[in-house]
Protein backbone atom coordinates (compact mmCIF):
# COMPACT_ATOMS: atom_id res chain seq x y z
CA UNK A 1 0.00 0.00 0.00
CA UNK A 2 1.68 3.45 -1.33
CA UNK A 3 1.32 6.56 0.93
CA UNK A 4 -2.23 7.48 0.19
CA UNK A 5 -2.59 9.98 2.82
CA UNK A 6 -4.20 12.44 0.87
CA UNK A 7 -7.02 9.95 0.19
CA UNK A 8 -8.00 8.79 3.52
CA UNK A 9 -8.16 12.50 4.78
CA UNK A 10 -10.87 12.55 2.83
CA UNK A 11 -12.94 9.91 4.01
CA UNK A 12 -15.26 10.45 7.19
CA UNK A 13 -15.34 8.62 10.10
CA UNK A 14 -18.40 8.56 12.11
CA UNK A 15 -18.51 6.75 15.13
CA UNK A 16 -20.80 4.51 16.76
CA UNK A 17 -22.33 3.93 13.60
CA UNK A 18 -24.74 1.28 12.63
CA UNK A 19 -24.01 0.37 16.58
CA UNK A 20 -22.17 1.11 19.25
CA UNK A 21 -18.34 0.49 18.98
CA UNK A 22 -17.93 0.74 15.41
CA UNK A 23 -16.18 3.22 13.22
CA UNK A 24 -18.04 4.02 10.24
CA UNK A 25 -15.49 4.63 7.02
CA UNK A 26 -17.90 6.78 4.91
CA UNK A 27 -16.30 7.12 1.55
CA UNK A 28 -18.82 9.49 0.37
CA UNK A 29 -17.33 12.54 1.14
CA UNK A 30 -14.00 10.92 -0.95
CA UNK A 31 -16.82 10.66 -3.73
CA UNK A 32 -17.45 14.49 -3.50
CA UNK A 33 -14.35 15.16 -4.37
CA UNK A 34 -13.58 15.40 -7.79
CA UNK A 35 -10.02 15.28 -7.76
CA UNK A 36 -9.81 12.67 -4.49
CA UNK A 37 -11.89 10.30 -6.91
CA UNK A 38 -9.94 10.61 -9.77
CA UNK A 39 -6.89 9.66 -8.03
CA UNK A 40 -8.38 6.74 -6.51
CA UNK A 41 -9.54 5.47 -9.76
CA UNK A 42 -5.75 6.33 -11.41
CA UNK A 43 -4.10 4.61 -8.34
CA UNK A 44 -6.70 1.13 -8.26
CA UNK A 45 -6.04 1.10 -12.36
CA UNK A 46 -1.71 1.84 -11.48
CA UNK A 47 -2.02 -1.46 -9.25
CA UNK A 48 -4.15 -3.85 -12.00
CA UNK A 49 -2.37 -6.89 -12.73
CA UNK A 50 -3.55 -7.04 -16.45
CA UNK A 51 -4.49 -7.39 -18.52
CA UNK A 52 -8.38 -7.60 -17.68
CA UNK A 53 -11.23 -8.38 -19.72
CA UNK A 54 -14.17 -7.52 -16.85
CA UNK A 55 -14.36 -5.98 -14.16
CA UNK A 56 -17.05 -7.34 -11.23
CA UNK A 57 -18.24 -4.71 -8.99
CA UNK A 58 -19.67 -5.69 -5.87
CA UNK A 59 -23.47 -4.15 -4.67
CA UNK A 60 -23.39 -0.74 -4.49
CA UNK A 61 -20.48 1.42 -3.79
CA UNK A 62 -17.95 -1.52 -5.99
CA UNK A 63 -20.18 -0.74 -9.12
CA UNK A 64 -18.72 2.85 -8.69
CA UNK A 65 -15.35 1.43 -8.37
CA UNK A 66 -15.92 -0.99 -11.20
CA UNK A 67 -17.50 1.29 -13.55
CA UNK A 68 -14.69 4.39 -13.41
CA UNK A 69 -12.17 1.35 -13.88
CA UNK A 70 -13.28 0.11 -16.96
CA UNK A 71 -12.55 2.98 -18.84
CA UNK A 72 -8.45 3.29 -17.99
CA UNK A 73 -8.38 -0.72 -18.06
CA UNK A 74 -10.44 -0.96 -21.32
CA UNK A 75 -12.88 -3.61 -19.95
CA UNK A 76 -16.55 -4.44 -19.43
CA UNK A 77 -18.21 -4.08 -16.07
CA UNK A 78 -19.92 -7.31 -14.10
CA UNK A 79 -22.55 -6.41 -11.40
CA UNK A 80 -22.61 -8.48 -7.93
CA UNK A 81 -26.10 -8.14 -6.59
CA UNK A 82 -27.98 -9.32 -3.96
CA UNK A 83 -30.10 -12.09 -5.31
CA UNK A 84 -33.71 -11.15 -6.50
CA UNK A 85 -32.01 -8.21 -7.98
CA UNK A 86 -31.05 -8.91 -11.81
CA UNK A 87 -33.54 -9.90 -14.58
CA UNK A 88 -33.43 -12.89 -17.19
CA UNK A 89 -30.91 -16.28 -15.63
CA UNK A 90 -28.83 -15.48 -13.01
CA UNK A 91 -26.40 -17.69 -11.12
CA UNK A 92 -25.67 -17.37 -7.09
CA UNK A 93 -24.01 -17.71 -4.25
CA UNK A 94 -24.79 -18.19 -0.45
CA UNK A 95 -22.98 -16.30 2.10
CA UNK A 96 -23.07 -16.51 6.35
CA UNK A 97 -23.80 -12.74 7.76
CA UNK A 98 -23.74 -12.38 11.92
CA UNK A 99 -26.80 -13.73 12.38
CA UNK A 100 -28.17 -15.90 8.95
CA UNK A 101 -27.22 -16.23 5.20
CA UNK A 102 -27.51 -14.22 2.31
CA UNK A 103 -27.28 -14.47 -1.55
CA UNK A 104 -25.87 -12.61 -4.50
CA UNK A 105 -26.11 -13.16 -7.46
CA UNK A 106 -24.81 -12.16 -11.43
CA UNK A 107 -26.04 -12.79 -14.71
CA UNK A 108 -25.49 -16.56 -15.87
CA UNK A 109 -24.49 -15.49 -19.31
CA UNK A 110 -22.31 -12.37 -17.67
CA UNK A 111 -19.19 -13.91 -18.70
CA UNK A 112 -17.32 -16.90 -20.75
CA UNK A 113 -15.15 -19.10 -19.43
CA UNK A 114 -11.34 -17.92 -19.26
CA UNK A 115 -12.24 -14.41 -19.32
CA UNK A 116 -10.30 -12.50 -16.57
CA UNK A 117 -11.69 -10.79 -13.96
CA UNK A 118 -10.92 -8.56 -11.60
CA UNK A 119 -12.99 -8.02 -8.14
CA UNK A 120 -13.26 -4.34 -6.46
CA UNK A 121 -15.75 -3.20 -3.78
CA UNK A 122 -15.04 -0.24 -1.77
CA UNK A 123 -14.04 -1.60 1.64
CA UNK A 124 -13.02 -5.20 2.42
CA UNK A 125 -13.76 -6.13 6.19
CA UNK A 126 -14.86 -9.92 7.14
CA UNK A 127 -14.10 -10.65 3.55
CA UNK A 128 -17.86 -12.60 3.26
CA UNK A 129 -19.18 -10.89 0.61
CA UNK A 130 -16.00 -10.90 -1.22
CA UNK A 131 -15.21 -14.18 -1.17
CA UNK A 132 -19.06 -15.36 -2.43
CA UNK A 133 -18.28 -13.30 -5.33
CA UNK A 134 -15.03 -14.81 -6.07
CA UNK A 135 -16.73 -18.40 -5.63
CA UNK A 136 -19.34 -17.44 -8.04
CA UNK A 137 -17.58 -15.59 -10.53
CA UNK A 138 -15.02 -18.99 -10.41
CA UNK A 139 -18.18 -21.37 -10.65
CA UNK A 140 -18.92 -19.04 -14.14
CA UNK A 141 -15.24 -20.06 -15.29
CA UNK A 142 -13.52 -16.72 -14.42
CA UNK A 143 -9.86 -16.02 -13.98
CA UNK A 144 -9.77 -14.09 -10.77
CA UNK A 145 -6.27 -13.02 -9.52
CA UNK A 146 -7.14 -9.70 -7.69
CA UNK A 147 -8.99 -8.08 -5.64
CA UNK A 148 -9.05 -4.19 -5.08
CA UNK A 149 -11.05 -2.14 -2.46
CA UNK A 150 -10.42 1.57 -1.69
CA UNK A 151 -10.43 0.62 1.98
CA UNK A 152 -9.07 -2.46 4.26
CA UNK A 153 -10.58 -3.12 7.64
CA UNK A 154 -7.04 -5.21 8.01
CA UNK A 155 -7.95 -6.45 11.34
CA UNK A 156 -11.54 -8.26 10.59
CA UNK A 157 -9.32 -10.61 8.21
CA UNK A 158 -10.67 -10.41 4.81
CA UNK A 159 -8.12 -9.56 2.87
CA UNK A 160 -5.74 -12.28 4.52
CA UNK A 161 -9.25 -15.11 3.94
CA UNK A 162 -9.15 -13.62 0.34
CA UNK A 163 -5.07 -14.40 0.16
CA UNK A 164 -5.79 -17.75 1.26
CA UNK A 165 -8.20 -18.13 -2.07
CA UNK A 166 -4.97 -17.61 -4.35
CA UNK A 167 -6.07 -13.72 -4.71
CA UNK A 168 -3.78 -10.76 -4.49
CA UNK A 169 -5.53 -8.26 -2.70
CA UNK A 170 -4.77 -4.29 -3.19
CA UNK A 171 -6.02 -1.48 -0.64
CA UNK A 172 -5.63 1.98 -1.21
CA UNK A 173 -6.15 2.70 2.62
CA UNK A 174 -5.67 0.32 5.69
CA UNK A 175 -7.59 1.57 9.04
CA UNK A 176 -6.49 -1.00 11.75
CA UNK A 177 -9.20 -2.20 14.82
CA UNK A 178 -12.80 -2.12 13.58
């Protein structure tokens, strides 16, 4: 992770947020910021191990990611969504939350086999949601080497459970604790 210093002082932490004890990293303000989001997008594209034919965005704040990406990268965009979501065939995958399971889901004919793609959300924590996507987007017949987020929540392992799936992982920004 390069000195992106510049970047996280313009991300807003608000505390105690959804509950008690937790830091809220609220990247919206970062998205207000014309010249804050350009660099982000510049510095994710700087660290793409290429080259990449799609890019999968994860629901909502990765399809932001995803979709400035594809323009420096010269690739298609992939949308992650919560099951229910998408219209026409759609393939998905189960994933534990704190308390119960959830489901995304992408479109079944999103992608051939061999294509490769690269993951981004904005903020990697528990890794969960991350990690569905990378067992779905496999299950399609992806190539899947990388993962970038704007933000790592290093100590909630995610990025290290993502490592341990044969991913590289990229973070612009590391805030440690929760």
């Amino acid at each position: 992770m390069a000195d992106n210093d510049d970047l996280k002082a313009l991300i807003r932490t608000i505390p105690d947020f959804p509950k008690p004890g937790i830091q809220f990293r609220d990247i919206t303000t970062l998205l207000l910021d014309a010249h804050g989001f350009a660099q982000t997008i510049t510095r994710m594209a700087a660290t793409t191990l290429g080259p990449i034919d799609l890019i999968a965005g994860i629901e909502a704040r990765g399809f932001l990611f995803a979709a400035a990406l594809a323009r420096p990268l010269n690739a298609g965009v992939l949308l992650i969504r919560k099951d229910g979501k998408l219209p026409g065939a759609t393939i998905a995958e189960d994933y534990a939350l704190e308390y119960g399971i959830d489901r995304i889901a992408m479109h079944a004919d999103a992608l051939t086999p061999g294509k490769r793609v690269l993951l981004v959300d904005d903020l990697i924590a528990t890794g969960g949601t991350a990690r569905a996507a990378l067992r779905l987007l496999r299950k399609a017949g992806a190539v899947v080497e990388q993962a970038q987020f704007l933000v790592d929540l290093p100590d909630l392992g995610g990025a290290d459970a993502l490592r341990s799936d044969g991913i590289t992982v990229d973070s612009l920004i590391a805030y440690p604790g929760h």
